[in-house]
Protein backbone atom coordinates (compact mmCIF):
# COMPACT_ATOMS: atom_id res chain seq x y z
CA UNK A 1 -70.04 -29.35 1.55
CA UNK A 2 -69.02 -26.96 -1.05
CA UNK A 3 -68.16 -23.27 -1.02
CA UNK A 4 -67.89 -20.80 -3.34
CA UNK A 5 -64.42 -18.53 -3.33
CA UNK A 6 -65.20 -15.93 -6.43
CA UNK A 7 -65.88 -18.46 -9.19
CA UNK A 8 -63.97 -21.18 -8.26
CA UNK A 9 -65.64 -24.10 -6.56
CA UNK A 10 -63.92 -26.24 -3.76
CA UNK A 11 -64.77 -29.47 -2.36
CA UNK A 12 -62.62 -31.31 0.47
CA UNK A 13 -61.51 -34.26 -2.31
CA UNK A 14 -60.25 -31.40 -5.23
CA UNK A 15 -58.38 -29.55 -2.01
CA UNK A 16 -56.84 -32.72 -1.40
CA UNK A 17 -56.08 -33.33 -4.68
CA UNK A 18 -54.44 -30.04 -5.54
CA UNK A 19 -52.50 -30.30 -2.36
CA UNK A 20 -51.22 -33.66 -3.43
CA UNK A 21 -50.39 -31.99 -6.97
CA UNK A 22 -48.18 -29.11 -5.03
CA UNK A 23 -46.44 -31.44 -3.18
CA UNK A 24 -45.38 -33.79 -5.87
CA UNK A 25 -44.63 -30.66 -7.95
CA UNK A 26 -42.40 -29.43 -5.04
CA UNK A 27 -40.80 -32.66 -4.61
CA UNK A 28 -40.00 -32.68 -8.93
CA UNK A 29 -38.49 -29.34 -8.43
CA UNK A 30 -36.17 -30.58 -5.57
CA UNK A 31 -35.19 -33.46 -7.41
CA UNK A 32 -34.94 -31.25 -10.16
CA UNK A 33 -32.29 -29.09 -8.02
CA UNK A 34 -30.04 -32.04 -6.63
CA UNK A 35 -26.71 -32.29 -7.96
CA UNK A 36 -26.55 -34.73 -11.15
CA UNK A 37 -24.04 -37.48 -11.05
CA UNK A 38 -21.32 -35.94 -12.52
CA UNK A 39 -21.25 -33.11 -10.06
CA UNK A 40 -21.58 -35.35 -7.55
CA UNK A 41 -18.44 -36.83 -8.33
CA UNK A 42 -16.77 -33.57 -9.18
CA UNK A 43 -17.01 -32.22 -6.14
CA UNK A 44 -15.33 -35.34 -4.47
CA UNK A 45 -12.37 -35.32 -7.00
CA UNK A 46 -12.29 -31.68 -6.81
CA UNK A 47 -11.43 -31.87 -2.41
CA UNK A 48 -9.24 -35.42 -3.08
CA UNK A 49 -7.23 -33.38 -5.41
CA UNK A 50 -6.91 -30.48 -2.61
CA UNK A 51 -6.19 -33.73 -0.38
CA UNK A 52 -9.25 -33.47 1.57
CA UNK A 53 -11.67 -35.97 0.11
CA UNK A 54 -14.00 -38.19 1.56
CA UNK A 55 -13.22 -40.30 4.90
CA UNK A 56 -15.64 -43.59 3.87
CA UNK A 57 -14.05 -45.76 6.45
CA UNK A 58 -15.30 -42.92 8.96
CA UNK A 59 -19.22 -44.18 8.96
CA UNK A 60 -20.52 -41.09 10.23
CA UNK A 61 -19.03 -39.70 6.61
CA UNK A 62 -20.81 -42.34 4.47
CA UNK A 63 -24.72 -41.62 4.67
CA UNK A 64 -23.58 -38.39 2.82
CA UNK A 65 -22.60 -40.40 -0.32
CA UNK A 66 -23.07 -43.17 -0.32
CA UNK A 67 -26.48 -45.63 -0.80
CA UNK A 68 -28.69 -47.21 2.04
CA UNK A 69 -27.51 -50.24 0.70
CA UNK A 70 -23.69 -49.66 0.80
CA UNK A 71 -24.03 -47.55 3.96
CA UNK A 72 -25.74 -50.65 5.43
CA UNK A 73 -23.23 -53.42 4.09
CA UNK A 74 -20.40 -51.45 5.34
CA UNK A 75 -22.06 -51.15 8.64
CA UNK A 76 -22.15 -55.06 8.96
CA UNK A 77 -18.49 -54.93 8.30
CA UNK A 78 -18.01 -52.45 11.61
CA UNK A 79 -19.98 -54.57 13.19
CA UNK A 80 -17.86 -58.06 12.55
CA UNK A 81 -14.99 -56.03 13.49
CA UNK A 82 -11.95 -56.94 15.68
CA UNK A 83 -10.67 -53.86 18.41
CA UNK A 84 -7.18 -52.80 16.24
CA UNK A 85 -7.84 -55.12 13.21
CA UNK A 86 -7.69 -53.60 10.48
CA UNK A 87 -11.28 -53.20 8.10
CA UNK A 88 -12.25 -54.64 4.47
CA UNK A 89 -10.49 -51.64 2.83
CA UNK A 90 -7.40 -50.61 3.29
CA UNK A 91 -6.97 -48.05 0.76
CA UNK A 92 -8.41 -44.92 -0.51
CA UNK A 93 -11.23 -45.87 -2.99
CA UNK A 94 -11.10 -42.49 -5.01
CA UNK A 95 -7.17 -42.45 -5.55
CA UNK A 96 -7.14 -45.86 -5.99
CA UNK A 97 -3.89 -46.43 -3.58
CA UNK A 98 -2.41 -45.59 -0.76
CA UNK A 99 1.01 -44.27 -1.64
CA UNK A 100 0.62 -41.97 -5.10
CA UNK A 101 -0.58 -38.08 -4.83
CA UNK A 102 -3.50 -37.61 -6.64
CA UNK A 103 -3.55 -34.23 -8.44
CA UNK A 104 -6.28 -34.34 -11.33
CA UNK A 105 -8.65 -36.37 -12.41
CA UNK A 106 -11.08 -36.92 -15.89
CA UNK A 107 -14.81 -38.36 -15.86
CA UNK A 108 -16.99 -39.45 -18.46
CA UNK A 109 -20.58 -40.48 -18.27
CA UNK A 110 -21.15 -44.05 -19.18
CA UNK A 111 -24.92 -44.51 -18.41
CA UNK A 112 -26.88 -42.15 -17.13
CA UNK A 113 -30.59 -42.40 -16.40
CA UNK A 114 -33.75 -41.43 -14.09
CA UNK A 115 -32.75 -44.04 -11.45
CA UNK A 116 -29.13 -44.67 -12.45
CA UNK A 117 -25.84 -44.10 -13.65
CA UNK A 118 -22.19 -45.01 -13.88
CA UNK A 119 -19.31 -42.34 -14.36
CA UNK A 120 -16.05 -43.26 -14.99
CA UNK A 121 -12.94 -41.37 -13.46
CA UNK A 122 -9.54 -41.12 -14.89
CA UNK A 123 -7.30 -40.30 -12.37
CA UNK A 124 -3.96 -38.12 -12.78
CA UNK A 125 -0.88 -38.49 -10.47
CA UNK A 126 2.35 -36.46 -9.31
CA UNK A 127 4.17 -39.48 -9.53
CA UNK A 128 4.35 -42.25 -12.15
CA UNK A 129 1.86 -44.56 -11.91
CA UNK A 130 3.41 -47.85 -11.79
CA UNK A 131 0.66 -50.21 -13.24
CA UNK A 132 0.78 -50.04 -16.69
CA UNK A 133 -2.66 -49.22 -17.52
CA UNK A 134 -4.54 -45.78 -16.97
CA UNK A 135 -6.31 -45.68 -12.80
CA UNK A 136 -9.81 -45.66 -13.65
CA UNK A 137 -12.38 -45.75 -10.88
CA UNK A 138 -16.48 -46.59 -11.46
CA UNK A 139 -19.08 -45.26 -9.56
CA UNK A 140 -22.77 -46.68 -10.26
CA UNK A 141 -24.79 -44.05 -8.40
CA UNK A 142 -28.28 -44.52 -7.65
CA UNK A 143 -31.41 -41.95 -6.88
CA UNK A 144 -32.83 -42.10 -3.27
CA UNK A 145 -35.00 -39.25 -2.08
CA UNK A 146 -33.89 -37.02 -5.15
CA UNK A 147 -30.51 -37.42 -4.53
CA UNK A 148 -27.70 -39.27 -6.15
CA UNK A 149 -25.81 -41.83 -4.06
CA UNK A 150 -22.75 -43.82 -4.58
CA UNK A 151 -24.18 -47.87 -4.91
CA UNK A 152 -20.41 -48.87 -5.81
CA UNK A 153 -16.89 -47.84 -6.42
CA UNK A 154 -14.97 -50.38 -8.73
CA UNK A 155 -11.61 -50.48 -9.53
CA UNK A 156 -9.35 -52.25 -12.15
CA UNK A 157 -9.11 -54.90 -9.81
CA UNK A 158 -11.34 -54.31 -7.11
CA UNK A 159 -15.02 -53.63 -6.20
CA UNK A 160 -16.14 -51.84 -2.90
CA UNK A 161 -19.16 -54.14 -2.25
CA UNK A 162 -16.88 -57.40 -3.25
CA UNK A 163 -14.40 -56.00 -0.46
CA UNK A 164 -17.03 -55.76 1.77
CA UNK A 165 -18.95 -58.73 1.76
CA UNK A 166 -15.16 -61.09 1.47
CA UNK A 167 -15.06 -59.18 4.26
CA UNK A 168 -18.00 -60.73 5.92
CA UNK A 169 -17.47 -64.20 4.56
CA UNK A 170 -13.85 -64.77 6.01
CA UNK A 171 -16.00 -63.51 9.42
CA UNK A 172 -18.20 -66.53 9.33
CA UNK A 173 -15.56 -68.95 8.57
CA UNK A 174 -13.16 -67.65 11.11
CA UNK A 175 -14.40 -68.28 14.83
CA UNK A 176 -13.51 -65.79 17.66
CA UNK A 177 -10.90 -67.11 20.25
């Protein structure tokens, strides 16, 4: 059935269809919106450097950065979990230590995409930094929903998901007494 608005002429399958178009056109624009990579990890330098940056061991924290995926690999790790053990990390990921005050940091896109990228982070300490290389950190982010989420965090000589899931192998091998 078809009715006549002025001249335009609407049947139940173009309303559909030009519904559909709105809402995928709403849904660009959002994407559109989201933070891009970069700012994504600006704004989590920018609070580490003011010393309050992100908490990822707290897993009520992660689903706000991080991936499904990571978000559910770490959760495995919470799960395998000992009462006063400590976890897979025991460091912060975005200083890159435990014992040097972070106060500034440098990033530079390395890939960058529709679905992907990976920014690099040159980090900048009060104290000397005792390894004798520049503290870089990686983050390959991915798009879910529109937004950008952290899919891993690698260091010089360490990868969150490797952490993680060494984590989960020593688990099997090692039997609870």
């Amino acid at each position: 059935m078809r009715k006549t608005i002025d001249h335009f002429v609407f049947s139940r399958r173009s309303f559909l269809a030009a519904s559909a178009a709105a809402l995928l056109g709403g849904g660009a624009l959002a994407a559109a919106a989201a933070p891009d990579p970069v700012a994504v990890i600006t704004a989590i330098y920018q609070a580490a450097v003011k010393g309050d940056g992100p908490n990822w061991i707290d897993k009520g924290e992660r689903p706000r950065y991080l991936s499904k995926s990571l978000v559910g690999l770490w959760a495995k790790t919470d799960r395998k979990r000992v009462a006063d053990e400590g976890g897979p990390v025991d460091f912060d990921l975005v200083a890159d230590t435990n014992g040097l005050t972070l106060t500034g940091f440098s990033l530079a896109t390395e890939k960058l995409d529709e679905k992907a990228a990976t920014i690099a982070v040159t980090l900048v300490y009060k104290e000397d930094n005792p390894r004798p290389e520049p503290s870089i950190v990686h983050y390959d982010l991915v798009r879910e929903n529109g937004q950008w989420k952290i899919d891993e965090i690698r260091g010089g000589a360490w990868s969150a998901r490797n952490m993680l899931m060494l984590f989960l192998k020593q688990r099997v091998r090692t039997p609870k007494l």
